[in-house]
Protein backbone atom coordinates (compact mmCIF):
# COMPACT_ATOMS: atom_id res chain seq x y z
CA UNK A 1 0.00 0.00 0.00
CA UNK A 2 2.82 2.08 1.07
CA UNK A 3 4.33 1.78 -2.44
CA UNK A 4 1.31 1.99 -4.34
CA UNK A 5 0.43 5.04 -2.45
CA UNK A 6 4.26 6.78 -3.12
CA UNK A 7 3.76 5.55 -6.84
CA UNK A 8 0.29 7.50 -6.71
CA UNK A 9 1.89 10.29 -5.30
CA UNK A 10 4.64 10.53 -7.67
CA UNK A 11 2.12 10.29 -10.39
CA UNK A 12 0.01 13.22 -9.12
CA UNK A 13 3.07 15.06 -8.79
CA UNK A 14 4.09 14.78 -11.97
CA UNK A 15 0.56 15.27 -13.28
CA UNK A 16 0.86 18.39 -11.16
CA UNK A 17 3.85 19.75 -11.85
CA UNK A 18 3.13 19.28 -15.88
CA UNK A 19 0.39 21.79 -15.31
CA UNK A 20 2.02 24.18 -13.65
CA UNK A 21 5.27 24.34 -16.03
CA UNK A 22 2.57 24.29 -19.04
CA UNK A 23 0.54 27.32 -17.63
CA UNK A 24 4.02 28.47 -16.73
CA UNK A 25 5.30 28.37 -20.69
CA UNK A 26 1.80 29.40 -21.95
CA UNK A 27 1.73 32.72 -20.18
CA UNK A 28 5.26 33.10 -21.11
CA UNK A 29 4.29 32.66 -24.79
CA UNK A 30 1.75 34.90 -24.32
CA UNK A 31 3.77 37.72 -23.25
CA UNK A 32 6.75 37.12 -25.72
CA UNK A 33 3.66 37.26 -28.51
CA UNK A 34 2.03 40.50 -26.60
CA UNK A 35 5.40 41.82 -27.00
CA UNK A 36 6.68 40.61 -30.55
CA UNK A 37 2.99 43.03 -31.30
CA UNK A 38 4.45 45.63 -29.75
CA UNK A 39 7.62 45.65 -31.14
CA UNK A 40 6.24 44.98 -34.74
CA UNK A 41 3.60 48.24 -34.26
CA UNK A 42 6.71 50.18 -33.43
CA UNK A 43 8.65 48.68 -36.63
CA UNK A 44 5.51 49.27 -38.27
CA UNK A 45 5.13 53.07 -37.17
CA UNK A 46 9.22 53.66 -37.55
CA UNK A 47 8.66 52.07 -41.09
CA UNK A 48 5.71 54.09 -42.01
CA UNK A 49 7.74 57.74 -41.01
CA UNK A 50 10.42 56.62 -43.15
CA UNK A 51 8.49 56.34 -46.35
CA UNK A 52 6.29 59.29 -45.27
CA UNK A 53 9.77 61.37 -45.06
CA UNK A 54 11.18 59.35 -47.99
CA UNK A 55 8.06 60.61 -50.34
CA UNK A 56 7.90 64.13 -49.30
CA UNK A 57 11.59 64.29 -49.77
CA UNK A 58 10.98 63.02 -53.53
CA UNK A 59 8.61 65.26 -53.74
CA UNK A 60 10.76 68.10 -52.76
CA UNK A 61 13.23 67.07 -55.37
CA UNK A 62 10.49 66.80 -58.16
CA UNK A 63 8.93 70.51 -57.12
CA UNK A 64 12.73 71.58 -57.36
CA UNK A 65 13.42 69.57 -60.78
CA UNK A 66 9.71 70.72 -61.96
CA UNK A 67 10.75 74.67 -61.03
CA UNK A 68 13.94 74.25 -62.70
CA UNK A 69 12.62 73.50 -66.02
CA UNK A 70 10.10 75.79 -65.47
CA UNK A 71 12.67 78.75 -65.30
CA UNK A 72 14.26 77.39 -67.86
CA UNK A 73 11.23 77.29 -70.22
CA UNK A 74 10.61 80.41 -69.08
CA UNK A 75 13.98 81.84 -70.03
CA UNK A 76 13.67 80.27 -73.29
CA UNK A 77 10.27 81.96 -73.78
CA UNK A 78 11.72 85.66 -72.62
CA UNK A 79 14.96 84.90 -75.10
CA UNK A 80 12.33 83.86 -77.55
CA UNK A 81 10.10 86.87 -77.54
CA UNK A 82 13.52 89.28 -77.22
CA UNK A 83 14.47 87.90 -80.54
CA UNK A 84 10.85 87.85 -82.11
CA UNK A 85 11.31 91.70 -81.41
CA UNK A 86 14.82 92.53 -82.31
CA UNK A 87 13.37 90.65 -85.58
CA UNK A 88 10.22 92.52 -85.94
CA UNK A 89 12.31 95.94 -85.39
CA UNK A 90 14.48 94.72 -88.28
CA UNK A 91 12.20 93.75 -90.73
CA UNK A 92 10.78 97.31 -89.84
CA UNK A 93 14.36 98.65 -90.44
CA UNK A 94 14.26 96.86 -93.64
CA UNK A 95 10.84 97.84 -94.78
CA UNK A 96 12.04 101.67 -94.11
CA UNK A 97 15.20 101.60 -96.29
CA UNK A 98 13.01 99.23 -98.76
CA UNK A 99 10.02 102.33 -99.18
CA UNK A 100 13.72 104.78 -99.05
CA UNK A 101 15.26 102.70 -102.10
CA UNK A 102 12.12 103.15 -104.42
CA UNK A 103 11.57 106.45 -103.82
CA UNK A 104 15.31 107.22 -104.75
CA UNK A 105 14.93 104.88 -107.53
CA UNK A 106 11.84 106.83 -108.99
CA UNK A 107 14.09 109.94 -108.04
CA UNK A 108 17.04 108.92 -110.13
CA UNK A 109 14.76 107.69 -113.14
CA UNK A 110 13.21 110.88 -113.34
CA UNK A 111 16.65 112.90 -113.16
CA UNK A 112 17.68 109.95 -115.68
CA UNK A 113 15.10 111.06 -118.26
CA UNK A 114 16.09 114.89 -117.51
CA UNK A 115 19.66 114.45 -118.55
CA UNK A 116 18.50 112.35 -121.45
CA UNK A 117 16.52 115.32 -122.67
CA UNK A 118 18.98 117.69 -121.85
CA UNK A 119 21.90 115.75 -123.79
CA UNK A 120 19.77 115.89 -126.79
CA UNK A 121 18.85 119.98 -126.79
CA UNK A 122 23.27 119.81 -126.03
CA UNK A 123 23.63 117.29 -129.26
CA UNK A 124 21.08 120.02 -131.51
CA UNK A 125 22.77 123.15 -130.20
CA UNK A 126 26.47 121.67 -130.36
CA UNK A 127 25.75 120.30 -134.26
CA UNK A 128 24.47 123.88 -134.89
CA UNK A 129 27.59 125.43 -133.17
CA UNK A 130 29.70 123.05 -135.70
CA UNK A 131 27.22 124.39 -138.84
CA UNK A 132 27.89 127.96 -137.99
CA UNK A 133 31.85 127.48 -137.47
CA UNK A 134 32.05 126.08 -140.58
CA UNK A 135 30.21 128.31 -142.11
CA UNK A 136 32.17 130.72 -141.26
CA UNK A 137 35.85 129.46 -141.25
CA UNK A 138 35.28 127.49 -144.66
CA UNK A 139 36.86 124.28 -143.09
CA UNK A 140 34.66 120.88 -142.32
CA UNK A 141 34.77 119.87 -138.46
CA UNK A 142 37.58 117.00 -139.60
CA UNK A 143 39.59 119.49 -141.19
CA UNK A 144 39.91 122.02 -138.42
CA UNK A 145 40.22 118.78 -135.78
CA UNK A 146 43.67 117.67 -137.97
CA UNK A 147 45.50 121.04 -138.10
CA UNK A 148 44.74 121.64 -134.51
CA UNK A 149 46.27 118.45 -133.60
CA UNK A 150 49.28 119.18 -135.86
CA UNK A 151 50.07 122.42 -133.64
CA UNK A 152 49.73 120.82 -130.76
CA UNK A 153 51.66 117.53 -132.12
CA UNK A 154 54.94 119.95 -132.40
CA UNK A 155 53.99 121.99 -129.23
CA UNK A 156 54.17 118.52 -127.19
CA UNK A 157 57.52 117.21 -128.79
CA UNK A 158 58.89 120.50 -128.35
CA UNK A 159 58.05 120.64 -124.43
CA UNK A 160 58.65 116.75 -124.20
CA UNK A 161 62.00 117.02 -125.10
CA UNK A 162 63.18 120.03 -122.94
CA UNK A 163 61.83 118.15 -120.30
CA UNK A 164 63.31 114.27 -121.31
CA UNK A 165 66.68 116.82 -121.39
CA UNK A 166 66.28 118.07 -118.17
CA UNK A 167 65.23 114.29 -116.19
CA UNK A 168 68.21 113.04 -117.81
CA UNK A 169 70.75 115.76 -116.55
CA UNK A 170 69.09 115.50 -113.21
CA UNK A 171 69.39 111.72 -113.42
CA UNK A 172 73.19 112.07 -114.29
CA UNK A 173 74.01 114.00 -111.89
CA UNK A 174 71.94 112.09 -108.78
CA UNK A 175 72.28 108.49 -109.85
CA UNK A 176 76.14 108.53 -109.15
CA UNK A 177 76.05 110.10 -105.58
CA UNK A 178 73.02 108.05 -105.14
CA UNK A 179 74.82 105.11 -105.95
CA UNK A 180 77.89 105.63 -104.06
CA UNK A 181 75.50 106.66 -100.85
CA UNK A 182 74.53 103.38 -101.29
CA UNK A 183 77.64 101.42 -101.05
CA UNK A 184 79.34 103.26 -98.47
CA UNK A 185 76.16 103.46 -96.15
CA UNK A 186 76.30 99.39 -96.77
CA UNK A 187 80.07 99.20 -96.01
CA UNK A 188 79.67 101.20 -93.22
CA UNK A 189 77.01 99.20 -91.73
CA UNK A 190 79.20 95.91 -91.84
CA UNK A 191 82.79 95.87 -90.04
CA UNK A 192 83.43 91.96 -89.47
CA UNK A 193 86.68 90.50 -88.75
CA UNK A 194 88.04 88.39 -91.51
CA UNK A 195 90.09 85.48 -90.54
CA UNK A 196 92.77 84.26 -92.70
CA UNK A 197 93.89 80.70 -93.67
CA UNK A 198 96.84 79.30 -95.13
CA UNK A 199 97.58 76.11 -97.48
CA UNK A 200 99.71 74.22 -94.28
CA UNK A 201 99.15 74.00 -90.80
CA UNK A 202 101.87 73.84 -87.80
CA UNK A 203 101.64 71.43 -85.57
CA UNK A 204 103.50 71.89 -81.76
CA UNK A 205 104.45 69.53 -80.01
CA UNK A 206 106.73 69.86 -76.70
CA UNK A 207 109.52 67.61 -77.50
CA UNK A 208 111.35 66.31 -80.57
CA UNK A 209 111.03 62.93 -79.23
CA UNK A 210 107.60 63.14 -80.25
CA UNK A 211 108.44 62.82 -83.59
CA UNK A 212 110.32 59.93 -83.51
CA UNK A 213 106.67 58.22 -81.97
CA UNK A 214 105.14 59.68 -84.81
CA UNK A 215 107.27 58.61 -87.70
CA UNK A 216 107.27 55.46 -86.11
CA UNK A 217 109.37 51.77 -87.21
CA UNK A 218 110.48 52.17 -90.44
CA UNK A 219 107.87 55.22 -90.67
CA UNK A 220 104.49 52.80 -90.72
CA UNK A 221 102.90 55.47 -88.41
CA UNK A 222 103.63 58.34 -90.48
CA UNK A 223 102.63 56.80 -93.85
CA UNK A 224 99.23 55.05 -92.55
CA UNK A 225 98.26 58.78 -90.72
CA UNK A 226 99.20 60.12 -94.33
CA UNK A 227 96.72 57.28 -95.82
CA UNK A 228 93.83 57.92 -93.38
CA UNK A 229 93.45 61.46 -93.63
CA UNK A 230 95.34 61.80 -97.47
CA UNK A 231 98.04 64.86 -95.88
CA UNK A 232 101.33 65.64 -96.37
CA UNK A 233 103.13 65.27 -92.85
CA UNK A 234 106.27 66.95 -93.26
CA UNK A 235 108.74 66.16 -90.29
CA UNK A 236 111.94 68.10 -90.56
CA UNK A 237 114.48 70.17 -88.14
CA UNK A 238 112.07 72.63 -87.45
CA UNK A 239 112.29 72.57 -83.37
CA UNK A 240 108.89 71.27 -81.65
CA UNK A 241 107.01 71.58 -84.92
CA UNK A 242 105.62 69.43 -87.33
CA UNK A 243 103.68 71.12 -90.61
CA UNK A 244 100.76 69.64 -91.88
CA UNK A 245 100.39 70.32 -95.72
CA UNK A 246 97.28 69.64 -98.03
CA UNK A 247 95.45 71.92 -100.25
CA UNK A 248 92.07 70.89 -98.52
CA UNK A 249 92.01 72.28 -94.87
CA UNK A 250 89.00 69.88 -93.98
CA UNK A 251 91.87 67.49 -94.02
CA UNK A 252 94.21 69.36 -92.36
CA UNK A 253 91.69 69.73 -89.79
CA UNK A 254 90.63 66.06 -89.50
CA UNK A 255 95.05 65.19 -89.76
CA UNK A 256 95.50 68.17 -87.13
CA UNK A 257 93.15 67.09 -84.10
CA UNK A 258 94.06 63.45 -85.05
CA UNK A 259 97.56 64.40 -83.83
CA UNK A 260 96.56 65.88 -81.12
CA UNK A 261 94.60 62.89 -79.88
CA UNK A 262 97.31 60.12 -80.70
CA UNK A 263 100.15 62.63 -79.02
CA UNK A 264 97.71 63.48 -75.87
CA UNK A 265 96.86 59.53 -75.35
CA UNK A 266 100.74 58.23 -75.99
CA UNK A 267 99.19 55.27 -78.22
CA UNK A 268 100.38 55.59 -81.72
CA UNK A 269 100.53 52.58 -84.27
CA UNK A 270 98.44 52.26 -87.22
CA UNK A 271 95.40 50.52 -85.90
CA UNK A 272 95.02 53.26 -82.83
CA UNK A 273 95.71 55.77 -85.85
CA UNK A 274 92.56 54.64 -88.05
CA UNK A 275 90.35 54.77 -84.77
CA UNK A 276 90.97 58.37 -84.41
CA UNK A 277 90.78 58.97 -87.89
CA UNK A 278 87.34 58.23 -88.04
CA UNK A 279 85.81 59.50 -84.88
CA UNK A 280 87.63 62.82 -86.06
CA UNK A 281 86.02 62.80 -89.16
CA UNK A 282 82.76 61.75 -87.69
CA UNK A 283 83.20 64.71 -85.02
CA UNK A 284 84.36 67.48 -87.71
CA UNK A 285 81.22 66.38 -90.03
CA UNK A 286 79.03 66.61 -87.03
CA UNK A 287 80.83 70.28 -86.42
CA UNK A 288 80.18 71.18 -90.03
CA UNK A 289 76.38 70.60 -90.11
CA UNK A 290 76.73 72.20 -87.08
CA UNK A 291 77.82 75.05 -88.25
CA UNK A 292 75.52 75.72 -91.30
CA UNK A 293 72.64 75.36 -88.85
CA UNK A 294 74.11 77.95 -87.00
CA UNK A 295 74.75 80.18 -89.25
CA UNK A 296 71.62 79.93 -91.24
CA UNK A 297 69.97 80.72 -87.44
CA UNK A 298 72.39 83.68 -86.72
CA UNK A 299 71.22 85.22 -90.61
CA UNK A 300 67.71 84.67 -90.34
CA UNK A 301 67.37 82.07 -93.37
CA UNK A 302 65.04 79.55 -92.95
CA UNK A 303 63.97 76.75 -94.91
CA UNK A 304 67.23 75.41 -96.37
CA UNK A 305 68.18 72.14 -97.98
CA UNK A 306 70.26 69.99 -95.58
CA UNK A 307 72.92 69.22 -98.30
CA UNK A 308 73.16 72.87 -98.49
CA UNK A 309 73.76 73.47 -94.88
CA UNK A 310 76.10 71.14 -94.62
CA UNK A 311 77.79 72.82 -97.91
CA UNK A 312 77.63 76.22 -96.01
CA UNK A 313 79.00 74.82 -93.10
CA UNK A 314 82.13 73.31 -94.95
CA UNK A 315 83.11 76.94 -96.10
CA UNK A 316 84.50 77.62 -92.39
CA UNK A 317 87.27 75.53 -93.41
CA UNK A 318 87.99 77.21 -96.82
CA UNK A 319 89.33 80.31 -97.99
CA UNK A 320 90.00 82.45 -101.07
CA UNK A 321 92.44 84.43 -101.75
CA UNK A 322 93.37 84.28 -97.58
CA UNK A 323 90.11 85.57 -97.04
CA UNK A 324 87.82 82.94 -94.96
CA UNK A 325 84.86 81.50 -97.24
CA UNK A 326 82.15 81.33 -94.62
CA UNK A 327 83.11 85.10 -93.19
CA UNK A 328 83.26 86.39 -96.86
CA UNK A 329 79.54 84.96 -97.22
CA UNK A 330 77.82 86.10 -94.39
CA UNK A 331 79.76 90.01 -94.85
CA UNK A 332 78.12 89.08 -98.50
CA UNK A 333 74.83 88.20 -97.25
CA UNK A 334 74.53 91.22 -94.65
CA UNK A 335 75.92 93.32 -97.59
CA UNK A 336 72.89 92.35 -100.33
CA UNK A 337 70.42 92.89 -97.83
CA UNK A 338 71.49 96.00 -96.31
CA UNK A 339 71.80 97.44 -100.13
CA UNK A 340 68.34 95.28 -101.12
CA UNK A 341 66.47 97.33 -98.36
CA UNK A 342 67.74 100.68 -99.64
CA UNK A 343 66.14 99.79 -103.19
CA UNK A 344 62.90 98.36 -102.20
CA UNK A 345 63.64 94.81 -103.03
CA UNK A 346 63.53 91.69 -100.80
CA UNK A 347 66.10 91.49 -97.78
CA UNK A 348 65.68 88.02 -97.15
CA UNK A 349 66.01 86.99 -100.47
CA UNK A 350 69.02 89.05 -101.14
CA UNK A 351 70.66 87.95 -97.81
CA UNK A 352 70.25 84.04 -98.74
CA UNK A 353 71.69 84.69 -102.32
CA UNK A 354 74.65 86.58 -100.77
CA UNK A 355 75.08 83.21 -98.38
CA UNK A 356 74.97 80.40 -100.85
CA UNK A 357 76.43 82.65 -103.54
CA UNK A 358 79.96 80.77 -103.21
CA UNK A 359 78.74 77.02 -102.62
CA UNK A 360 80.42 76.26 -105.56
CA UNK A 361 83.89 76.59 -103.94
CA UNK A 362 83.18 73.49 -101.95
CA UNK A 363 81.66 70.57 -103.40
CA UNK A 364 82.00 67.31 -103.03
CA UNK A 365 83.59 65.73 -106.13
CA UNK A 366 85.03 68.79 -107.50
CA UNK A 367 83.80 68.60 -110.97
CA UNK A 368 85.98 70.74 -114.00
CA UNK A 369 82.99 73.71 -113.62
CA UNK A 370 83.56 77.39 -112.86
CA UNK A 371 82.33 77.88 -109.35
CA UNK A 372 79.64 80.24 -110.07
CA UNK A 373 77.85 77.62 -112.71
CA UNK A 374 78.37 74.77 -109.78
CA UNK A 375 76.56 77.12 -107.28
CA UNK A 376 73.81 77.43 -109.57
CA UNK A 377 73.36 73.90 -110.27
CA UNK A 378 73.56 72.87 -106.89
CA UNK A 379 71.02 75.56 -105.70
CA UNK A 380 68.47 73.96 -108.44
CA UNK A 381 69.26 70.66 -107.13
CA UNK A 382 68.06 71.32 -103.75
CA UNK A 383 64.65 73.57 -105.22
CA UNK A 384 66.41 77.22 -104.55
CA UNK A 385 63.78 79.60 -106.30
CA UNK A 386 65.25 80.84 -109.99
CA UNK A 387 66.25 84.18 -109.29
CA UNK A 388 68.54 83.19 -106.01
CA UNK A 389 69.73 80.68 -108.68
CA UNK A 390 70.21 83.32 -111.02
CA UNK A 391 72.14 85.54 -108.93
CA UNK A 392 74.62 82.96 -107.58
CA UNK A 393 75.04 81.80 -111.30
CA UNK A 394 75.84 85.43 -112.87
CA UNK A 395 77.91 87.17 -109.73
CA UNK A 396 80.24 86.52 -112.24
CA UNK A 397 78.97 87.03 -115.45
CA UNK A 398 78.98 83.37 -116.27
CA UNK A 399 75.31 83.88 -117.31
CA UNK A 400 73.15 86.40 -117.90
CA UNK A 401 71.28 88.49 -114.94
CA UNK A 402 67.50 87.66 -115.43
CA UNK A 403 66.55 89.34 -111.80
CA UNK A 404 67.73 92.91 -110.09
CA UNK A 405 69.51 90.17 -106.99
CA UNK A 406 72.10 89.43 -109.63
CA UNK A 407 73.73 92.99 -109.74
CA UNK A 408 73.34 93.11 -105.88
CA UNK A 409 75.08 89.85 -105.12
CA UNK A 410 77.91 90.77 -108.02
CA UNK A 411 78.67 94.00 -106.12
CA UNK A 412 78.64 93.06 -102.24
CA UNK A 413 80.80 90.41 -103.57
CA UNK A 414 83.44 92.94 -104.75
CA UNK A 415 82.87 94.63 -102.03
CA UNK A 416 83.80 91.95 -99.72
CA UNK A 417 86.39 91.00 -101.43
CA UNK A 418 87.69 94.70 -102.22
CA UNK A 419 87.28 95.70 -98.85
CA UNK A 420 90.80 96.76 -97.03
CA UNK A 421 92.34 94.00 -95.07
CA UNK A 422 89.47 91.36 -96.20
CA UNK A 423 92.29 89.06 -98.06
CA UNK A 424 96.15 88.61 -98.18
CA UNK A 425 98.53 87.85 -100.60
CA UNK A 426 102.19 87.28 -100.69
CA UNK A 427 103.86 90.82 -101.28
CA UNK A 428 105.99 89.78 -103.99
CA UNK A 429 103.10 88.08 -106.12
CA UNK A 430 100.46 91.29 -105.18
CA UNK A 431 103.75 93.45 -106.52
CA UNK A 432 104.11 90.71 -109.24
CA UNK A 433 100.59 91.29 -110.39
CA UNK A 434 100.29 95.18 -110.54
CA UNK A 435 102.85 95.16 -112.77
CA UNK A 436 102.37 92.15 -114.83
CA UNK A 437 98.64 94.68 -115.55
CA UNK A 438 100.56 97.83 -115.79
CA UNK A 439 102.69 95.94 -118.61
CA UNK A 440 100.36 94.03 -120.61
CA UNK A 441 98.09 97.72 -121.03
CA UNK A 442 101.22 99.44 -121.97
CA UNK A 443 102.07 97.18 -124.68
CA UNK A 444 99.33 98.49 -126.97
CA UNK A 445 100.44 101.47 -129.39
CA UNK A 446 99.67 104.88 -128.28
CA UNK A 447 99.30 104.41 -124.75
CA UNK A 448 101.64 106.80 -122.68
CA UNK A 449 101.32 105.79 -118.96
CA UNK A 450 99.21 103.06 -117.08
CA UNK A 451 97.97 103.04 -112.99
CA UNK A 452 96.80 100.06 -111.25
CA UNK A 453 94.68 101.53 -108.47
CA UNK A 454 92.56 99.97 -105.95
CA UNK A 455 94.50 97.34 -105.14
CA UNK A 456 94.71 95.81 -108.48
CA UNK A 457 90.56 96.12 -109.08
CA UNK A 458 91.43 99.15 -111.65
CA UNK A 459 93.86 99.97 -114.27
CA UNK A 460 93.71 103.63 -115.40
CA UNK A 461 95.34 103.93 -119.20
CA UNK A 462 96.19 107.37 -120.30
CA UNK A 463 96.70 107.24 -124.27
CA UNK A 464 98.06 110.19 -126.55
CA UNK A 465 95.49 112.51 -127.59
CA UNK A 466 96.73 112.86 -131.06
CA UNK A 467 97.39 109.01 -131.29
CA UNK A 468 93.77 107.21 -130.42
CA UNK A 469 91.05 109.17 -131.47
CA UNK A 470 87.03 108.81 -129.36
CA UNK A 471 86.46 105.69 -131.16
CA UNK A 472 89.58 103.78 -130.85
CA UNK A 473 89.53 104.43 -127.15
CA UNK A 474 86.58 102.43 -126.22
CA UNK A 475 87.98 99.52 -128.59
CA UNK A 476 91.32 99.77 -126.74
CA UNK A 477 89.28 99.48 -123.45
CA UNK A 478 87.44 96.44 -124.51
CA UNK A 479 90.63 94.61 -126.29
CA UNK A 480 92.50 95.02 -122.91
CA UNK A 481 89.45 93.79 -120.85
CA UNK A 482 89.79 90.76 -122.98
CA UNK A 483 93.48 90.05 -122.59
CA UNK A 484 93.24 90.17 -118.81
CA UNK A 485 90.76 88.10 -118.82
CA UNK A 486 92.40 85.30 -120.83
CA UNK A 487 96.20 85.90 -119.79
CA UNK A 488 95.90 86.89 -116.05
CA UNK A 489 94.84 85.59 -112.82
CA UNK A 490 93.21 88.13 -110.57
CA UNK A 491 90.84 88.12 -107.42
CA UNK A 492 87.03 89.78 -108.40
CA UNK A 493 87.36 91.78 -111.34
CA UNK A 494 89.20 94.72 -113.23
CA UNK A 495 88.05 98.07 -114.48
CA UNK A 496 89.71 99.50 -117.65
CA UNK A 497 89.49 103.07 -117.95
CA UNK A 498 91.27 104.59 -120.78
CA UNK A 499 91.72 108.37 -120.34
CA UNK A 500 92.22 110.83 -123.04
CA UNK A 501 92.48 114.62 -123.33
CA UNK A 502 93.95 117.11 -125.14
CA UNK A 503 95.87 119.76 -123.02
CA UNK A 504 97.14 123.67 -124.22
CA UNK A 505 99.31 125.35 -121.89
CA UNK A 506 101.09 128.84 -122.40
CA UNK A 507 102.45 131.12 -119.77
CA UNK A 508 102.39 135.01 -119.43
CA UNK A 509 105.52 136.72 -118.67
C-alpha cells in the first residue's frame, strides 16, 4: 500500500507539476507574442515615417526639378520673344530703307530722263555750233580737228623734249652720288673680322722625341696617318714643330686634331691611328652641319636644304684668296640685304643669295665647272627659287642676270672682297701682279702711262690725244678687258678706264 500510495503520489506530482510548467510556458508565450505586437507596431510606425519622409523628400526634389525647367522654359520663352522683337524691329528697319530705295529709284529715273533730254537739246545746239563754225571758217569739223592736232603735235615734242633733257641731266648727276650713298652706307654698316687661312698648318708639339713616336718603325705610323686622312706630314728640323700640308684644310683639320689625340693619349701605331681617324672625321662632319645650322639661325634664313647646310657649313674651313669662305659669305649676305632694303627689293632673299652665292667653292667631287655655274646647279638641285639661282650663277657674269639680286650679289661680292684687309697675298706676287697689268696695257700702241689703283681692281690707261682718237679708245678698253681676262689671274674683277684729253698750256711773262 505504502508503495502503491508513493507511486500514486509521484504520479500526481508529476501530473501536477506538468500543469504548472505548461501554464508556466503558456503565459510566457503569451507575453513574448504580446510583445513581438508591440515591437512589430513600433517597426511598423518607424517604417511608415520613413516612407512618409522618404516621399515628401521626392517630392521636394520633383517641385525643385519641376521649377527648374520651369525657369528654364521660361527663359527660353523671354529669349524667344527678345528675338521675335529685335526681328520685328528689323524687318521694320528693312521695310524703311526698302520704301527709301524706291523712292530714290523713282528719283534717279526721273533725273535719268532729264539728262536724257537735256543731252539731246546739247547734241542740236552743239551740231548747230559746228554748222555755224564752218560756215564761217570754210573748213569741215575733220579738217579744223587735224591742223589743230598738228600744232599741238609739235607743241608737245617740243616741251617733251626740254623736259626728257632736263630728267636726264638730273638723273646724271643724282644716280652717281646716289649710288655711291649706297655702297658706303652698306660698307659702313658691316665691319666683321676676316680670318685668314693658309695652305699648311703647324703642328706643336713639346719635345722632338715626339716625332720619332710619330714617324714610327720604319715610318708605318707616319705613312698610314698620311693614308687615313690623305696629308702631307712633313717632319723636318724645325724645333717642336711638325707642318701639316694639303690643299684641302678639312683634311688638315681632321690630320690636325688626329695628332693631337694620338700625341695626348701616348698610343700611336696604325690601328690606334685609323680609330681616331674616323671618330675625327665623324666629329668634324658633325661640327660642319653644325655650323651651317648655326649660321643659317644667326642670318635669319630659314627653310634650307640639308645638303646645303652642310655645304655652307664646310666653307668655315675654306678660304680664297686668304680671305675665310664662310666670313666672306655672311659680310656678303649682310651686304645684299642692307643694299636690297635701300632699293625696295627683298632682304631676305638678297641675304640668302649673298650666303649660298659661293657654294660652288666646296663641293664634293670637284667637278671641272667654274664655281659660279656649280653654285647654280647645286642651288636647283636642292629647289632654290630661280632668281637666287640666277644671282649665284651670274655674280660673275657666267650667265646672264634675269633678276635685279644678280647685280646686288655681283657687287657686295666685290665689295667683300675689295674691302681693305678682307684678303692677303704674298707681297711679292700682289707686286708681281700690278705690274704684270701695268705691262700688258702698256704694250698696246699709243698708250703713254698706265695706274693700277685699288688694289689691283682698276687699271687707269692714259693714251696720246693725237694718237687714239674717241672711237679707238673704247675699242682699246674692250681689247685690254679681254686680254686680262684670258692671260691673267686676278681676285674679283678689273676696271679699264682709258683716259684721253687734249691739253694747251702757255704762260704770261
Amino acid at each position: 500500500m505504502e508503495i502503491v500510495i508513493g507511486i500514486v503520489g509521484l504520479l500526481i506530482g508529476a501530473v501536477a507539476a506538468w500543469y504548472i510548467t505548461g501554464h508556466m510556458a503558456n503565459s510566457r508565450a503569451k507575453k513574448i507574442v504580446s510583445d513581438a505586437e508591440k515591437e512589430a507596431e513600433v517597426i511598423k510606425k518607424n517604417k511608415l515615417l520613413e516612407a512618409k519622409e522618404e516621399v515628401l523628400s521626392m517630392k521636394a526634389e520633383a517641385e525643385k526639378q519641376i521649377n527648374s525647367r520651369t525657369s528654364k522654359i521660361q527663359n527660353t520663352e523671354n529669349r524667344l520673344k527678345q528675338r521675335e522683337m529685335q526681328l520685328n524691329q528689323k524687318q521694320e528697319e528693312l521695310n524703311k530703307k526698302s520704301n527709301e530705295l524706291d523712292e530714290v529709284r523713282v528719283n534717279l529715273e526721273n533725273q535719268r530722263e532729264a539728262l536724257e533730254k537735256r543731252n539731246q537739246e546739247l547734241d542740236k545746239l552743239h551740231k548747230q555750233s559746228l554748222e555755224k563754225l564752218e560756215t564761217i571758217s570754210g573748213l569741215s569739223a575733220q579738217e579744223a580737228k587735224e591742223q589743230l592736232v598738228e600744232s599741238l603735235k609739235d607743241e608737245a615734242k617740243t616741251g617733251a623734249q626740254s623736259y626728257i633733257n632736263e630728267i636726264m641731266e638730273e638723273a646724271k648727276m643724282t644716280a652717281n652720288k646716289e649710288a655711291k650713298r649706297i655702297v658706303i652706307q652698306t660698307i659702313q654698316r658691316v665691319a666683321t673680322e676676316t680670318s685668314i687661312e693658309n695652305a699648311v698648318t703647324v703642328f706643336h708639339i713639346d719635345s722632338d722625341e715626339v716625332k720619332g713616336r710619330i714617324i714610327g718603325r720604319e715610318g708605318r705610323n707616319i705613312r698610314a696617318l698620311e693614308a687615313a686622312t690623305g696629308v702631307e706630314i712633313i717632319v723636318d728640323d724645325t724645333p717642336e714643330a711638325i707642318v701639316l700640308s694639303a690643299f684641302d684644310p678639312v683634311r688638315r683639320e681632321i690630320a690636325r686634331l688626329s695628332l693631337h689625340q694620338l700625341v695626348a693619349d701616348g698610343r700611336i701605331h696604325p690601328a690606334r691611328i685609323e680609330e681616331v681617324v674616323g671618330k675625327v672625321t665623324k666629329q668634324i662632319e658633325e661640327e660642319i652641319v653644325e655650323t651651317g645650322k648655326r649660321t643659317a639661325i644667326d642670318l635669319g634664313i630659314h627653310g634650307l636644304h640639308p645638303e646645303l647646310i652642310r655645304l655652307i657649313g664646310k666653307m668655315k674651313y675654306r678660304s680664297s684668296y686668304g680671305q675665310n669662305l664662310l666670313q666672306h659669305s655672311r659680310e656678303t649676305a649682310n651686304l645684299c640685304a642692307i643694299m636690297a632694303a635701300e632699293l625696295g627689293l627683298n632682304p631676305k632673299k638678297a641675304k640668302r643669295a649673298g650666303l649660298l652665292h659661293d657654294i660652288g667653292k666646296v663641293p664634293d667631287d670637284e667637278p671641272e665647272l667654274p664655281h659660279a655655274i656649280l653654285g647654280m646647279k647645286l642651288a636647283e638641285k636642292y629647289k632654290e627659287k630661280p632668281d637666287i639661282c640666277n644671282a649665284i650663277g651670274a655674280h660673275h657674269d657666267e650667265v646672264e642676270m634675269t633678276s635685279l639680286l644678280a647685280p646686288i650679289v655681283q657687287v657686295c661680292d666685290a665689295i667683300s672682297g675689295a674691302r681693305p684687309g678682307a684678303r692677303r697675298e704674298i707681297v711679292e706676287a700682289y707686286i708681281k701682279r700690278l705690274n704684270d697689268l701695268e705691262n700688258l696695257a702698256l704694250s698696246y700702241p699709243g698708250v703713254v702711262k698706265t695706274y693700277a689703283i685699288q688694289a689691283g681692281r682698276e687699271l687707269r690707261v692714259i693714251v696720246g690725244a693725237d694718237k687714239i682718237d674717241d672711237e679707238e679708245t673704247e675699242r682699246l678698253s674692250s681689247e685690254i678687258a679681254r686680254k686680262i681676262q684670258t692671260e691673267m689671274t686676278y681676285p674679283g674683277q678689273v676696271k679699264i678706264t682709258v683716259i684721253r684729253e687734249t691739253r694747251a698750256v702757255s704762260f704770261a711773262k
